[in-house]
Protein backbone atom coordinates (compact mmCIF):
# COMPACT_ATOMS: atom_id res chain seq x y z
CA UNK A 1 78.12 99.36 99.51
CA UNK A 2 81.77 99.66 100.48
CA UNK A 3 82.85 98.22 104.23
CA UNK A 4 85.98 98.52 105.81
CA UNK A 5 86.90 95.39 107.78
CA UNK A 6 90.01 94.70 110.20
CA UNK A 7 91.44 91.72 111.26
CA UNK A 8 91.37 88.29 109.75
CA UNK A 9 89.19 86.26 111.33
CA UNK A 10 86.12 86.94 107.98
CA UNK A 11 88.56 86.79 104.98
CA UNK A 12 87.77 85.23 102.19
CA UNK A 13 91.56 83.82 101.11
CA UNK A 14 90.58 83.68 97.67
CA UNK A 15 89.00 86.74 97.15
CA UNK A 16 91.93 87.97 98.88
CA UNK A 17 94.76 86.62 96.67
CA UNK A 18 92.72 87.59 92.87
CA UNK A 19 93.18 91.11 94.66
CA UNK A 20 97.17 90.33 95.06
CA UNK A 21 96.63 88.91 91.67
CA UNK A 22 95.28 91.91 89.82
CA UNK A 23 97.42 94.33 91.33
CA UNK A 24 100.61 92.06 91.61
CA UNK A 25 101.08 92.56 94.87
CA UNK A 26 102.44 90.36 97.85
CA UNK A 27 106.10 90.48 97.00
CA UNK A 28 105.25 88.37 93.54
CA UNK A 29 103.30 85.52 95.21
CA UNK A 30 99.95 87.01 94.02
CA UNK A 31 100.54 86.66 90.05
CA UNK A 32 101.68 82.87 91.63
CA UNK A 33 98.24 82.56 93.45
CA UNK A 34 100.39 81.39 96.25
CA UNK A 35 97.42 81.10 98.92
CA UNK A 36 99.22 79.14 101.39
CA UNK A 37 102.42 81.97 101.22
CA UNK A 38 100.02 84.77 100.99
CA UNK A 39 97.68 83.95 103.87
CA UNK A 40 100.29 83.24 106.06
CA UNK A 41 101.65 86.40 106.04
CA UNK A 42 98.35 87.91 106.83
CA UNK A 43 98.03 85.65 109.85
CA UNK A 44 101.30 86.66 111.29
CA UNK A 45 100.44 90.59 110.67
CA UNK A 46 100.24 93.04 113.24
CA UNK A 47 97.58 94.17 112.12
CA UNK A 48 95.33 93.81 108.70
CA UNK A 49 92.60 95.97 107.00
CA UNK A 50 89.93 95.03 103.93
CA UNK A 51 87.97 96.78 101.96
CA UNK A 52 84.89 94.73 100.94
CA UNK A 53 82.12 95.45 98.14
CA UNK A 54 79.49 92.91 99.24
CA UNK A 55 81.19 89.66 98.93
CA UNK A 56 84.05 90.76 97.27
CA UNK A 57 87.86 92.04 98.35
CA UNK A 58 88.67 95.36 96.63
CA UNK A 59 90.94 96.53 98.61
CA UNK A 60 93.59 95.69 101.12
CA UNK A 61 96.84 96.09 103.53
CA UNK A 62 98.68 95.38 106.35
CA UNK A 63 101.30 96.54 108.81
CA UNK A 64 103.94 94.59 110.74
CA UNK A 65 105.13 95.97 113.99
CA UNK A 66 106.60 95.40 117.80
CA UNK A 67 103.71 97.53 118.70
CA UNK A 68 105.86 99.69 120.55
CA UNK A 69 107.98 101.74 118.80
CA UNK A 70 107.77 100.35 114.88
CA UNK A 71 105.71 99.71 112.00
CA UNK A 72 105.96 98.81 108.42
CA UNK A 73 102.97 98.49 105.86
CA UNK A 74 102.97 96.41 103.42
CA UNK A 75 100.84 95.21 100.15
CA UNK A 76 98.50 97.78 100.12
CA UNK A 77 96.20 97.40 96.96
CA UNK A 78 93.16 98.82 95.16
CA UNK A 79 91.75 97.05 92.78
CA UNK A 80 92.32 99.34 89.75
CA UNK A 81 88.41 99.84 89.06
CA UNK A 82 87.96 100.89 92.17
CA UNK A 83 91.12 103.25 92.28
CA UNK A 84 91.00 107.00 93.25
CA UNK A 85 87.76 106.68 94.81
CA UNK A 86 88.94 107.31 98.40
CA UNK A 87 89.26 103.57 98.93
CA UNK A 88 93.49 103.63 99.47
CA UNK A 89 92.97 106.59 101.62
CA UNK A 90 90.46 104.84 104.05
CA UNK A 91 92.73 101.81 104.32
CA UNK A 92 95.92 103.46 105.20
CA UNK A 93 93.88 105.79 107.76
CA UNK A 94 92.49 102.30 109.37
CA UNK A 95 96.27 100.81 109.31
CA UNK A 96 97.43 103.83 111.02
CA UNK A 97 94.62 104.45 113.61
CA UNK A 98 95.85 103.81 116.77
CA UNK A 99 99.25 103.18 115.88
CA UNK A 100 100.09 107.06 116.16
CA UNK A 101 102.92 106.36 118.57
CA UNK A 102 105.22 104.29 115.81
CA UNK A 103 107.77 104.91 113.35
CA UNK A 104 106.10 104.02 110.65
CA UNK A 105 107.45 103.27 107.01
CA UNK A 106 106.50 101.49 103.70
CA UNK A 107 107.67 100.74 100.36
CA UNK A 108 105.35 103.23 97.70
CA UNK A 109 104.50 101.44 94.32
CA UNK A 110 105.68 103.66 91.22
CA UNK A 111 103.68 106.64 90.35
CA UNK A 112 101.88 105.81 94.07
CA UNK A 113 104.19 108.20 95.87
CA UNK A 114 102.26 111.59 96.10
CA UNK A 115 99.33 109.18 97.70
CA UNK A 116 101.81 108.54 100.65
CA UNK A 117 103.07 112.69 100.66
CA UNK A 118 99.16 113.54 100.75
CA UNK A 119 99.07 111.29 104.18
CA UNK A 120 101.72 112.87 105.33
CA UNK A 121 104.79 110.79 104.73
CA UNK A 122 108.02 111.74 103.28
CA UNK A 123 111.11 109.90 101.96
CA UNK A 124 113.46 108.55 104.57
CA UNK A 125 117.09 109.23 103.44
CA UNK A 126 119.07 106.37 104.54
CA UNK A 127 116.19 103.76 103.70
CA UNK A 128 117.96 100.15 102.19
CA UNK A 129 116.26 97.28 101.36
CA UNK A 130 117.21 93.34 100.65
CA UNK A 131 114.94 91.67 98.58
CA UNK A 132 115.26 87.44 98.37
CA UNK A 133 115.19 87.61 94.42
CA UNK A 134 115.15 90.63 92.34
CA UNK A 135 113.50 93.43 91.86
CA UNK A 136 112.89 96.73 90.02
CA UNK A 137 112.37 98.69 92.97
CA UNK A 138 116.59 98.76 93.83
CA UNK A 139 119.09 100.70 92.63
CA UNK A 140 121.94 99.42 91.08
């Protein structure tokens, strides 16, 4: 059985990072196992959704905001066994319910970009980005 759980309060950290590890997610500190990195941003989120199969982590993301007028979502990740089964779409819908009233934007994994068009978001034209290392997903 699949459950949807928000908030941090029941997460299992490990659990939580093998999903980061699997899908390399968390800005590169999940094929690190970096639990102390990884949980702290989690603790410090705005707001944080799982998707649990029994005792397990299969699925997750978050969203930093003000509250008020922006939001950004970030490390959202399926585990890929458990990929195009509706699980993505359930998480983002969580993330976003209730936080109808922001701006909100994210960073789409390649080939994961007609997932976000499907929800209803489209590219932003002036959108820059400064990474603290580097990474594939800027231009040149």
């Amino acid at each position: 059985m699949i459950e949807i759980k928000t908030g941090t309060d029941l997460i299992d950290w490990t659990s939580l990072v093998n999903l980061y590890f699997a899908t390399d997610g968390v800005i590169g500190l999940g094929k690190e196992k970096n639990l102390i990195k990884i949980k702290e941003a989690f603790l410090t989120s705005y707001k944080v959704v799982t998707v649990w199969e029994r005792e397990k982590i299969i699925g997750a993301g978050r969203m930093i905001s003000d509250g008020v007028c922006y939001g950004w979502i970030h490390d959202m990740a399926v585990l890929p066994e458990y990929q195009a089964q509706g699980i993505g779409r359930k998480l983002m819908e969580e993330l976003l319910n209730g936080n109808e009233n922001l701006l909100v934007g994210l960073t789409s994994a390649f080939g994961a970009e007609e997932f976000y068009y499907k929800l209803g978001f489209k590219k932003h034209k002036t959108a820059l980005a400064k990474y603290p290392g580097e990474s594939i997903y800027l231009e040149e």
